[in-house]
Structure formats: C-alpha cells, structure tokens
PDB file of N, CA and C in Angstrom:
ATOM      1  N   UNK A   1       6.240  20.414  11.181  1.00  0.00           N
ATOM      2  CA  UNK A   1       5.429  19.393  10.538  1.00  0.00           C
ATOM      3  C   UNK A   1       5.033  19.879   9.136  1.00  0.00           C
ATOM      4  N   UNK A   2       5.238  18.916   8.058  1.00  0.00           N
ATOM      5  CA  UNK A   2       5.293  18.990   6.722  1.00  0.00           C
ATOM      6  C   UNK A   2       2.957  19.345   6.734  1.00  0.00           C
ATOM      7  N   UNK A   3       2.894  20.096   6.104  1.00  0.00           N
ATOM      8  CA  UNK A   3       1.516  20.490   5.714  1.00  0.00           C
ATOM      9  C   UNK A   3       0.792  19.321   4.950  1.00  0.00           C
ATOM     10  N   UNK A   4      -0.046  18.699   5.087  1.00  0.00           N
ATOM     11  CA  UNK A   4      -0.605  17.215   4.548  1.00  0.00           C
ATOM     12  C   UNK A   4      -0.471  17.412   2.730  1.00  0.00           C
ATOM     13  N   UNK A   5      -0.957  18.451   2.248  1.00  0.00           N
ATOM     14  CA  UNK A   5      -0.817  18.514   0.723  1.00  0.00           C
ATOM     15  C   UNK A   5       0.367  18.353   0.248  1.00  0.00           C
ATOM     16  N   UNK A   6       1.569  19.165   0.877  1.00  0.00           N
ATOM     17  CA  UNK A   6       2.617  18.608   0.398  1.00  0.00           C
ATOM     18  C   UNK A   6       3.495  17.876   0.439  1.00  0.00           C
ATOM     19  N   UNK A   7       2.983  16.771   1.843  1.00  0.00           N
ATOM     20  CA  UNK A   7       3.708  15.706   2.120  1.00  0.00           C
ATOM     21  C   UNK A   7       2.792  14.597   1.393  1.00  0.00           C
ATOM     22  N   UNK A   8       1.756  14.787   0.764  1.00  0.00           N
ATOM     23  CA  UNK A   8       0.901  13.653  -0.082  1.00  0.00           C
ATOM     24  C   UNK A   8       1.826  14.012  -1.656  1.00  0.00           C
ATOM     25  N   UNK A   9       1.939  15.247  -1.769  1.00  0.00           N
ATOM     26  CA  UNK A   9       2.296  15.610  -3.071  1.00  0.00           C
ATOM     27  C   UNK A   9       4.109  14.661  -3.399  1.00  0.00           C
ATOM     28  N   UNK A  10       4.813  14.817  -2.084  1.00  0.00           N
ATOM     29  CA  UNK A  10       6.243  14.250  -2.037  1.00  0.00           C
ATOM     30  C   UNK A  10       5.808  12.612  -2.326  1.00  0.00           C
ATOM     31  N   UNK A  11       5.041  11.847  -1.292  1.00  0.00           N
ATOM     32  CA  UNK A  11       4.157  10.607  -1.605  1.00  0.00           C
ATOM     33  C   UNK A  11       4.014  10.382  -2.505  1.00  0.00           C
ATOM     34  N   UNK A  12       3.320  11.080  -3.400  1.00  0.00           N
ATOM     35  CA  UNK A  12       2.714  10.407  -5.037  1.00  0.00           C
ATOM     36  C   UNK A  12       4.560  10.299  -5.596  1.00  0.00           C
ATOM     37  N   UNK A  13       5.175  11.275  -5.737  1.00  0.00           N
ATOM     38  CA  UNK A  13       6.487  11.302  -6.877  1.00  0.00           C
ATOM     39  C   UNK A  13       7.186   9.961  -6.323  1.00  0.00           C
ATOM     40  N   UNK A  14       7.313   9.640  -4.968  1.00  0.00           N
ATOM     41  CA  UNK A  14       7.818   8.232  -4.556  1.00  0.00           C
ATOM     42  C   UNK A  14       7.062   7.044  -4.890  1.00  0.00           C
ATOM     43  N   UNK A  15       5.555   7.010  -4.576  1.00  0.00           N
ATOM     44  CA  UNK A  15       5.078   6.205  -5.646  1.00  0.00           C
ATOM     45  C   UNK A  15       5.163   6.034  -7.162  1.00  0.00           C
ATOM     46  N   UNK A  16       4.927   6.745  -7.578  1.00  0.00           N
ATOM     47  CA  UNK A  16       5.441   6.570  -9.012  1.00  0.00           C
ATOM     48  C   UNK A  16       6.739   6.455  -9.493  1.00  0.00           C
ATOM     49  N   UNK A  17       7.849   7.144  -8.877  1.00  0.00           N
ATOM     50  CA  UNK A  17       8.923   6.379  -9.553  1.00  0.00           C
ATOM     51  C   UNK A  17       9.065   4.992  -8.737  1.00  0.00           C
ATOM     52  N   UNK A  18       8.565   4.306  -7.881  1.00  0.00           N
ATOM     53  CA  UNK A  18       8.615   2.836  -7.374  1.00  0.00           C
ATOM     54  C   UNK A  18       7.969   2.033  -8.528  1.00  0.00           C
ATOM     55  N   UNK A  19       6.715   2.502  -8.848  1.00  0.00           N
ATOM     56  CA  UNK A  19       5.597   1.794  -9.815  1.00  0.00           C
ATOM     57  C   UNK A  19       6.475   1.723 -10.996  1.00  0.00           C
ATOM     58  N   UNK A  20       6.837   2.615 -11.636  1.00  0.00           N
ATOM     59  CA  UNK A  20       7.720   2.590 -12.909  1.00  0.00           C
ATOM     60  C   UNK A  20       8.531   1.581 -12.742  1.00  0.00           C
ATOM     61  N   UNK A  21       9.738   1.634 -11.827  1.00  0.00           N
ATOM     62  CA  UNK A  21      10.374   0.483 -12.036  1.00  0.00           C
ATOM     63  C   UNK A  21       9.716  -0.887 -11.688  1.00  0.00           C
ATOM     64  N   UNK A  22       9.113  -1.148 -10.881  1.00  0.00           N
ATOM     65  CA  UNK A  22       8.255  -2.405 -10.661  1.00  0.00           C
ATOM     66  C   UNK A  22       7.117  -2.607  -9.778  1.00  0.00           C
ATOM     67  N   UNK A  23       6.185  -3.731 -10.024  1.00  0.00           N
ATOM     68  CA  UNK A  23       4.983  -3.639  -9.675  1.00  0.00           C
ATOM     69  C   UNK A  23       5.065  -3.442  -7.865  1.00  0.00           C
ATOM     70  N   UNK A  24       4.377  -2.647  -7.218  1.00  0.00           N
ATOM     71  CA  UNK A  24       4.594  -2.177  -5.654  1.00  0.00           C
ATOM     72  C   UNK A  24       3.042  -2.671  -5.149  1.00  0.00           C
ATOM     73  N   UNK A  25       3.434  -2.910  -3.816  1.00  0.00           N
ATOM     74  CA  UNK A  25       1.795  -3.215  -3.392  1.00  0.00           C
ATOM     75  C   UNK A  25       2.086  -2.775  -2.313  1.00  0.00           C
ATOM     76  N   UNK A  26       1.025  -2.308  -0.855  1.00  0.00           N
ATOM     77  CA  UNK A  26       0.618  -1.787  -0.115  1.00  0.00           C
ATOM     78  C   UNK A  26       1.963  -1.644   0.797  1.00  0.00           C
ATOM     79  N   UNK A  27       2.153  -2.614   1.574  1.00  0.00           N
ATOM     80  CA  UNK A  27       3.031  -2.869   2.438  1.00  0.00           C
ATOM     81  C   UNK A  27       4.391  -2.504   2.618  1.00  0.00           C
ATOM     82  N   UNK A  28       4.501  -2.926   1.149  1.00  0.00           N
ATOM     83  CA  UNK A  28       5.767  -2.889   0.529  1.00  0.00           C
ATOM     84  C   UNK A  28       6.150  -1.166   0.345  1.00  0.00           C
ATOM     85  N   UNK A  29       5.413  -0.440  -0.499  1.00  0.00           N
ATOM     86  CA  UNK A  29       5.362   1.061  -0.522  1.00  0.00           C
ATOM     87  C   UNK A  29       5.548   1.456   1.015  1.00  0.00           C
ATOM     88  N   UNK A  30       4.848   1.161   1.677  1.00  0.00           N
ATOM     89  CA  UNK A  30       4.542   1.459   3.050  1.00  0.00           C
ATOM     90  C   UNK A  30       6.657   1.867   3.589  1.00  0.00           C
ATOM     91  N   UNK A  31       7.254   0.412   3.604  1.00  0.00           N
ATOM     92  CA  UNK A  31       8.254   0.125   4.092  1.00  0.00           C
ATOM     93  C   UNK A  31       9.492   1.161   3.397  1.00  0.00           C
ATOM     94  N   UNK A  32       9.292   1.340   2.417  1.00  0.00           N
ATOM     95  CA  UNK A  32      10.031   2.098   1.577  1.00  0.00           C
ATOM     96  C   UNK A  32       9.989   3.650   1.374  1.00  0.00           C
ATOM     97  N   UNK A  33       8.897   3.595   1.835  1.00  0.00           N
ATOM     98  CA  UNK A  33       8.548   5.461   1.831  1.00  0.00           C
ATOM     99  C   UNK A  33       8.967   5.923   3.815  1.00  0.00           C
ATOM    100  N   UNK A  34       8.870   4.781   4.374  1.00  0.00           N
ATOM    101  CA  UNK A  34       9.405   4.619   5.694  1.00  0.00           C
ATOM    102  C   UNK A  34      10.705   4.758   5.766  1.00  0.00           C
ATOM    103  N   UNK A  35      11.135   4.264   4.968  1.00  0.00           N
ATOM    104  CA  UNK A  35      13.005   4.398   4.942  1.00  0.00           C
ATOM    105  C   UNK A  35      13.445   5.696   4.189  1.00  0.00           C
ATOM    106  N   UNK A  36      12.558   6.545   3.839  1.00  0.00           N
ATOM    107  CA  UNK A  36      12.788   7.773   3.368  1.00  0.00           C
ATOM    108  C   UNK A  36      12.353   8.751   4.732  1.00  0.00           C
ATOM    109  N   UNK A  37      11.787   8.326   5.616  1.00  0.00           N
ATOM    110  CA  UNK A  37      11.438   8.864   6.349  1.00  0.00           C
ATOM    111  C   UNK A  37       9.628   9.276   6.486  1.00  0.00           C
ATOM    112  N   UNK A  38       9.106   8.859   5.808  1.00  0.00           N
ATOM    113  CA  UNK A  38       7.791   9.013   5.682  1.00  0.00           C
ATOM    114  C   UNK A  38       7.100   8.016   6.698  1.00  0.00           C
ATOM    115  N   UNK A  39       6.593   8.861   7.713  1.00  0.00           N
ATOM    116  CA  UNK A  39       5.646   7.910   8.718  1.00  0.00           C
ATOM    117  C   UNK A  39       3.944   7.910   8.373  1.00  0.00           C
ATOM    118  N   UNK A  40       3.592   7.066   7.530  1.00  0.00           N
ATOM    119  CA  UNK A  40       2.274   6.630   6.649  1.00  0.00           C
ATOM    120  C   UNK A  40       1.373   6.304   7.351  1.00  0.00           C
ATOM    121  N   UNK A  41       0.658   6.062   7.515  1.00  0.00           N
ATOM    122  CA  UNK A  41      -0.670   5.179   8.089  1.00  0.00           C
ATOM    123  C   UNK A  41      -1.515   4.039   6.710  1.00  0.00           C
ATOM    124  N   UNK A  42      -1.971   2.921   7.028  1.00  0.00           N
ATOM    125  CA  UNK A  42      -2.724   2.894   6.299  1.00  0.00           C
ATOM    126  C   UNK A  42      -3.707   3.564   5.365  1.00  0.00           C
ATOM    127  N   UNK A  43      -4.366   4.340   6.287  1.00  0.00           N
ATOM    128  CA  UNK A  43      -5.376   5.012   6.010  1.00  0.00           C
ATOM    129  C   UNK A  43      -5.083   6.345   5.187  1.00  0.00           C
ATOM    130  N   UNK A  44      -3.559   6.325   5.190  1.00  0.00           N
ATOM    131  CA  UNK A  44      -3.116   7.661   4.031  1.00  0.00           C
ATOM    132  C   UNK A  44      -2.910   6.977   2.623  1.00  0.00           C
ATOM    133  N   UNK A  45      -1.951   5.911   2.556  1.00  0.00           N
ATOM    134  CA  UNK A  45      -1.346   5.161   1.933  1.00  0.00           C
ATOM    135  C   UNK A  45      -2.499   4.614   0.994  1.00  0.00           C
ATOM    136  N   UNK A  46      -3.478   3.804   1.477  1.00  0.00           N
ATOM    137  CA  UNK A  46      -4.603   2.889   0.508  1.00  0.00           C
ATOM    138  C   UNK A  46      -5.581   4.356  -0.456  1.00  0.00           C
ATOM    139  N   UNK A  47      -5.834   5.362   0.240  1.00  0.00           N
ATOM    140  CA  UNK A  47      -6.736   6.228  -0.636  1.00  0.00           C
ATOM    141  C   UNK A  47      -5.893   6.952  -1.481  1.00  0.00           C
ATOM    142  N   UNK A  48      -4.427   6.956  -1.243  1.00  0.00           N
ATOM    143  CA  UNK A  48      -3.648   7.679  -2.494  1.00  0.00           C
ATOM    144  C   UNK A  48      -3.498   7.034  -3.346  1.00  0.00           C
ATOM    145  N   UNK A  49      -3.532   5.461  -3.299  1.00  0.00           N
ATOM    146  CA  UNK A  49      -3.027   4.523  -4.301  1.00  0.00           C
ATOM    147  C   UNK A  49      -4.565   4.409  -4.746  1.00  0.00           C
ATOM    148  N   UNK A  50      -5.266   4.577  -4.163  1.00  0.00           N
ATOM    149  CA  UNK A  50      -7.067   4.227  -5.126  1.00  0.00           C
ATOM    150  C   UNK A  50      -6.755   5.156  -5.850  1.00  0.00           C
ATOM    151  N   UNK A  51      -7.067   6.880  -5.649  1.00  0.00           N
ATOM    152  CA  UNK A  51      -7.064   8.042  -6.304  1.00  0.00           C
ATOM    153  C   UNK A  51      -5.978   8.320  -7.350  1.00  0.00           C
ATOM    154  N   UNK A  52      -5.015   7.573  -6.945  1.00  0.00           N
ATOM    155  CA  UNK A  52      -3.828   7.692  -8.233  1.00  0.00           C
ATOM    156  C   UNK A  52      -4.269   6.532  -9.337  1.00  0.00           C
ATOM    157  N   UNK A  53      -4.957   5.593  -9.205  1.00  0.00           N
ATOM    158  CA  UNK A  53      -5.421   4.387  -9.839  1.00  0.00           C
ATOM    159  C   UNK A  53      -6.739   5.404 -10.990  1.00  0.00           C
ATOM    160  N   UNK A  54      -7.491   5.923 -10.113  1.00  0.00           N
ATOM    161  CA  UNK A  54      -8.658   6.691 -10.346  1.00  0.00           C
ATOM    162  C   UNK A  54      -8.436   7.517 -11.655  1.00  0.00           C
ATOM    163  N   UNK A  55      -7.233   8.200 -11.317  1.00  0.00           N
ATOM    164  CA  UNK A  55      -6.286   9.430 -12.162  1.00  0.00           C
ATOM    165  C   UNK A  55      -5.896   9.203 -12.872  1.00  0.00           C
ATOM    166  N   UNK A  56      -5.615   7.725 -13.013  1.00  0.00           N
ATOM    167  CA  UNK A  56      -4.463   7.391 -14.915  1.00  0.00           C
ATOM    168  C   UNK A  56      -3.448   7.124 -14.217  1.00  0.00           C
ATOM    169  N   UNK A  57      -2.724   7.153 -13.175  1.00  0.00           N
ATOM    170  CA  UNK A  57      -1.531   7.001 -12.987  1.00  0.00           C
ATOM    171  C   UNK A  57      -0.953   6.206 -12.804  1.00  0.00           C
ATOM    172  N   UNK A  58      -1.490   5.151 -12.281  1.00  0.00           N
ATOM    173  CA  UNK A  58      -1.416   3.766 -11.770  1.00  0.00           C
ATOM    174  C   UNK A  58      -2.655   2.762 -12.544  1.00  0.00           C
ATOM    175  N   UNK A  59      -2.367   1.726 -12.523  1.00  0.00           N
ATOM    176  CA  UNK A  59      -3.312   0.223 -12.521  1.00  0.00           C
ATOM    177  C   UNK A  59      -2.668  -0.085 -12.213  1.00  0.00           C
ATOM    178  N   UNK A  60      -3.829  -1.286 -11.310  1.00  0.00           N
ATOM    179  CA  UNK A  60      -3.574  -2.784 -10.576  1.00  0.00           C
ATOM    180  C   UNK A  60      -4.236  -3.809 -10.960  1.00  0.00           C
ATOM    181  N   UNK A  61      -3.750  -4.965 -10.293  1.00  0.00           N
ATOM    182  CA  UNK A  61      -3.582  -6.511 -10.532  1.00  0.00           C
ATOM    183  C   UNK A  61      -3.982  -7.209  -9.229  1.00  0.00           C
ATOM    184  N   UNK A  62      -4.995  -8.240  -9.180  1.00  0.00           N
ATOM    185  CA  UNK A  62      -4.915  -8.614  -7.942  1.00  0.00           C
ATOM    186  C   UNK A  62      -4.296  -9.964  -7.899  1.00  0.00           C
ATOM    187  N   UNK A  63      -3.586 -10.648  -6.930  1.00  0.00           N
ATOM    188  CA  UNK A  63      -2.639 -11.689  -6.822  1.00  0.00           C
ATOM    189  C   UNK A  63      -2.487 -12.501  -5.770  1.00  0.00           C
ATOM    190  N   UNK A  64      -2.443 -13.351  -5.136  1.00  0.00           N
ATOM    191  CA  UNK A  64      -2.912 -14.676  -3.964  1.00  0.00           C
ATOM    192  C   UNK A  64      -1.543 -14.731  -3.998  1.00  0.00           C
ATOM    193  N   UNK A  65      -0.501 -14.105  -2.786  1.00  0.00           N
ATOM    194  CA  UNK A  65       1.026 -14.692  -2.436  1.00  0.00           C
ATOM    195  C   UNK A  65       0.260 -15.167  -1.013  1.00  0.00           C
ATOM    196  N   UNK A  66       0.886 -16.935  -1.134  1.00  0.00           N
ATOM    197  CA  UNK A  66       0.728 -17.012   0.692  1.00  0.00           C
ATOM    198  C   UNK A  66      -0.386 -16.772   0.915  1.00  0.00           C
ATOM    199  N   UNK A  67      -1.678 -17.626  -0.060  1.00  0.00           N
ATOM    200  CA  UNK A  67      -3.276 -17.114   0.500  1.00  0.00           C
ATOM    201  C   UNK A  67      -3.654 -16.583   0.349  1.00  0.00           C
ATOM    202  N   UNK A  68      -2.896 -15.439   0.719  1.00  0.00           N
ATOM    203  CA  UNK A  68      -3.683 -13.763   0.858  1.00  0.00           C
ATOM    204  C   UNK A  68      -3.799 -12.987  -0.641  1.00  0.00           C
ATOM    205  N   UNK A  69      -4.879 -12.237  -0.956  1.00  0.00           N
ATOM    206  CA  UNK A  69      -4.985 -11.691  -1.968  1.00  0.00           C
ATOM    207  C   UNK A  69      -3.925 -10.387  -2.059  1.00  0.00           C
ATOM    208  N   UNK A  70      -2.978  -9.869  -2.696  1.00  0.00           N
ATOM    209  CA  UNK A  70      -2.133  -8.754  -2.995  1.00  0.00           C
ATOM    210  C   UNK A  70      -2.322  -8.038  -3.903  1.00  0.00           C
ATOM    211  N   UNK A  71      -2.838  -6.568  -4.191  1.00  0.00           N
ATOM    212  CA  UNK A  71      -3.109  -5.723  -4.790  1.00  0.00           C
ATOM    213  C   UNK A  71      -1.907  -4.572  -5.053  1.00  0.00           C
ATOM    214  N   UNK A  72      -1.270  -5.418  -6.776  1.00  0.00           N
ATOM    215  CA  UNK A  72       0.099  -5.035  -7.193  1.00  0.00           C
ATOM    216  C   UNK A  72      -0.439  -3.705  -7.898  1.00  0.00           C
ATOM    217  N   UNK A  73       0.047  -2.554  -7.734  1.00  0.00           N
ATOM    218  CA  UNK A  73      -0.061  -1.481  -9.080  1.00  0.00           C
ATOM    219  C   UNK A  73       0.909  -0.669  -9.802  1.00  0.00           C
ATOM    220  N   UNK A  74       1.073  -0.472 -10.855  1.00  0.00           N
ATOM    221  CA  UNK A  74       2.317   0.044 -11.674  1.00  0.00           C
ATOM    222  C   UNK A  74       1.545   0.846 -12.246  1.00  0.00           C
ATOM    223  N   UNK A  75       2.559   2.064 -12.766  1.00  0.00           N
ATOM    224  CA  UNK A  75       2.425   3.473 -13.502  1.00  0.00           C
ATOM    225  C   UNK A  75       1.830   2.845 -15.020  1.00  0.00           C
ATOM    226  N   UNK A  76       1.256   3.900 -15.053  1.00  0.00           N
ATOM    227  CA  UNK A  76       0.573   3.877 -16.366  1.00  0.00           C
ATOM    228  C   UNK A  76       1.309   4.697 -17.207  1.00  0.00           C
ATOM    229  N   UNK A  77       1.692   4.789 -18.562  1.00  0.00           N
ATOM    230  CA  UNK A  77       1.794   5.946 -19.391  1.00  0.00           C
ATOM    231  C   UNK A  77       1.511   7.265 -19.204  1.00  0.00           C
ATOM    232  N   UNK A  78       0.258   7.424 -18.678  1.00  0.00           N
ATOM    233  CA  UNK A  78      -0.116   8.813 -17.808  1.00  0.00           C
ATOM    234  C   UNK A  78       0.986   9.004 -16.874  1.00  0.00           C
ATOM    235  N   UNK A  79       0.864   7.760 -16.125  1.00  0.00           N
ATOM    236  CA  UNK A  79       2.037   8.327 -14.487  1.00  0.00           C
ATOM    237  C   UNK A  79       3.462   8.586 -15.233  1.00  0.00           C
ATOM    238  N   UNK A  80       4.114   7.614 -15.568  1.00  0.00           N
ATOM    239  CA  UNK A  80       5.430   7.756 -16.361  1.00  0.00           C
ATOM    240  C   UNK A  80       5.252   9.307 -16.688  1.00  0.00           C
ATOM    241  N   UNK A  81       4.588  10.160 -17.543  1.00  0.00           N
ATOM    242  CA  UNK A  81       4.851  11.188 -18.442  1.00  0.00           C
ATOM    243  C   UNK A  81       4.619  12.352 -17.099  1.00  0.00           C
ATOM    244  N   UNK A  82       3.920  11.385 -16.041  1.00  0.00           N
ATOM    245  CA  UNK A  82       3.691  12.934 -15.126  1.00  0.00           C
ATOM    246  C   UNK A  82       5.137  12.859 -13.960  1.00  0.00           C
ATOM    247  N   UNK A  83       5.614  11.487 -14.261  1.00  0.00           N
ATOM    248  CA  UNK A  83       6.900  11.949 -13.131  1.00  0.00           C
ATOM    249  C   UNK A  83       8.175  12.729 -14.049  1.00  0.00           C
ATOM    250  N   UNK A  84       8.189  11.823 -15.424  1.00  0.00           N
ATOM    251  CA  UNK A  84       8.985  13.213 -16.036  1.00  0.00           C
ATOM    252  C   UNK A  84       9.036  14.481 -16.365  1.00  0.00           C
ATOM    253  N   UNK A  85       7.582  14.354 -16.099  1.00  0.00           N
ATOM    254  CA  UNK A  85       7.007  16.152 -16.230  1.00  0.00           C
ATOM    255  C   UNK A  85       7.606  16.837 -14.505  1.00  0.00           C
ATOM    256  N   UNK A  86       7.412  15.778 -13.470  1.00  0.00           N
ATOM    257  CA  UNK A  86       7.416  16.229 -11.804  1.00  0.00           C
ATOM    258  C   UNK A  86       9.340  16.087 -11.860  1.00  0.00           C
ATOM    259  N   UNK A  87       9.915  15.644 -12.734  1.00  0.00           N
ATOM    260  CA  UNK A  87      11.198  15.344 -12.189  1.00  0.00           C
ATOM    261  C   UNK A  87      11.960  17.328 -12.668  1.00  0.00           C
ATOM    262  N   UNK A  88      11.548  17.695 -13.827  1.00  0.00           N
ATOM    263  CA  UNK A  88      11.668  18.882 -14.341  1.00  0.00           C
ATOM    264  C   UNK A  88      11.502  19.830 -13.585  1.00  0.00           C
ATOM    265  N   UNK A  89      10.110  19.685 -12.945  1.00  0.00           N
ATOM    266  CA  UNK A  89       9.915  21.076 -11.755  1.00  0.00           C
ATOM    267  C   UNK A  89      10.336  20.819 -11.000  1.00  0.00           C
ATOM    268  N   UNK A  90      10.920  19.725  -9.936  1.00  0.00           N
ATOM    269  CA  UNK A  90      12.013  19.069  -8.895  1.00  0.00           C
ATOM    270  C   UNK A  90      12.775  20.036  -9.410  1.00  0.00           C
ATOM    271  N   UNK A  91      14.039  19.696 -10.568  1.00  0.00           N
ATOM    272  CA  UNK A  91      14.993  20.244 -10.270  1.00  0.00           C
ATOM    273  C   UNK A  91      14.813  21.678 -10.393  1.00  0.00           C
ATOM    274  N   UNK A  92      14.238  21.831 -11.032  1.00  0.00           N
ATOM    275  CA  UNK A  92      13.792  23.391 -11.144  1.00  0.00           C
ATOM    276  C   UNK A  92      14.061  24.038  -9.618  1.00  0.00           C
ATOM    277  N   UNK A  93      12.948  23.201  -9.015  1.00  0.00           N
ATOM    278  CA  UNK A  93      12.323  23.982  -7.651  1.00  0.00           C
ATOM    279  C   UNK A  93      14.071  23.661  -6.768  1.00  0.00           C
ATOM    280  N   UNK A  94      14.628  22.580  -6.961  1.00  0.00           N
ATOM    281  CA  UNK A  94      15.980  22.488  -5.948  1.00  0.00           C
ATOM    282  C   UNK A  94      16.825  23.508  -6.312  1.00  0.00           C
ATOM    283  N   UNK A  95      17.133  23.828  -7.830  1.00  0.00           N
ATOM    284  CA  UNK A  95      18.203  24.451  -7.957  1.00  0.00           C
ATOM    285  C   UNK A  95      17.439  26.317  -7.565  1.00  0.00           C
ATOM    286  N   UNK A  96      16.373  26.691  -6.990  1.00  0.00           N
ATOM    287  CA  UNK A  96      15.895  27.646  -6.859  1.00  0.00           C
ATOM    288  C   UNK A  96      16.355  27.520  -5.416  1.00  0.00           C
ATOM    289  N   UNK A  97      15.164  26.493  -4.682  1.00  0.00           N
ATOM    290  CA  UNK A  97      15.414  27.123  -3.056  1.00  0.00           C
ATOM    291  C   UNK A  97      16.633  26.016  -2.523  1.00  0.00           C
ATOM    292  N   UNK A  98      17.035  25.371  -3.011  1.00  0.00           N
ATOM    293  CA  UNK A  98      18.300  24.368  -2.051  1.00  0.00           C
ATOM    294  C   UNK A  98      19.635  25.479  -2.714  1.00  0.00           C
ATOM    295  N   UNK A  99      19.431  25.126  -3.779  1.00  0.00           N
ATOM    296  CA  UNK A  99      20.978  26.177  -4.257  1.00  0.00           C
ATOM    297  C   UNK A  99      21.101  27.035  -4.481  1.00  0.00           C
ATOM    298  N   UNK A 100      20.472  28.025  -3.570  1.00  0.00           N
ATOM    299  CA  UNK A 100      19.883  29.415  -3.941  1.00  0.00           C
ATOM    300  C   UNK A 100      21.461  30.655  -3.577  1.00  0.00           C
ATOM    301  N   UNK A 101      21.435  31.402  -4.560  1.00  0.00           N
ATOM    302  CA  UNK A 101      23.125  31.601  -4.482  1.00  0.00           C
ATOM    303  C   UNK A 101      22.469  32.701  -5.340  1.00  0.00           C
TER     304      UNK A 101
END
C-alpha cells in the first residue's frame, strides 16, 4: 500500500495536468484517476481540490448542468508552472529508479 503523502502527491500531478487541458469537476476527476488505478473516496478527492484551489493552483467556477450546481476548476498559472516544474523531477526521478542501469 502506497503511503497517503505520496499517493496524494501522484493525485495532485493528475489533477493538474487534467485542469490544464480542461475545466474538471469532482466526479469526473474521480472517474479518471480511477482508470489510472486510483481508488479515491470523496472525502480524499474534495479537500485536495479545496487545498489546491487554496494554493494557487487551481480556480473554480460554479455551474447548474441538469439542476445540479457543478463545481468546474482549472490550473492557474501557478499550477501550469508547478506541473512543468513536477514533469522535470518525474523524469528525473524515472530515469534514476525505473531505468536504473
């Protein structure tokens, strides 16, 4: 079992490159970090997306699809500059311990 810090830490880099390309809301993240294999809970999912909101990394939008109110959020300039900053130590860190030779 992945240690909670660094399976939140894998979380945020999938949120943010989702947010970058287009606006993501709860559910939707949910389903997609699921198909990566990430088994979420609500209750993980909604306080990372507040605290990343909190951080610069994200803003949101609120939106009525079908009634219901939907709380869309996309990367901010902050987030953008911190996943290209996170994509650098990625490969860094892969070509260390995955291709370690």
């Amino acid at each position: 079992m992945i240690d909670r810090e660094f399976f939140l830490g894998f979380v945020k880099i999938h949120i943010l490159y989702h947010a970058i390309k287009e606006p993501i809301y709860g559910v939707e993240i949910m389903r997609e970090l699921a198909r990566h294999g990430y088994d979420l809970s609500p209750g993980t999912l909604y306080p990372t997306l507040h605290r990343m909101e909190r951080d610069g990394y994200l803003v949101s939008r609120r939106e009525v699809v079908e009634g219901k109110a939907r709380k869309y959020y996309r990367a901010t300039d902050v987030g953008v500059r911190m996943l290209e900053q996170s994509k650098k130590q990625i490969m860094e860190l892969v070509r260390e311990v995955v291709d370690e030779k």
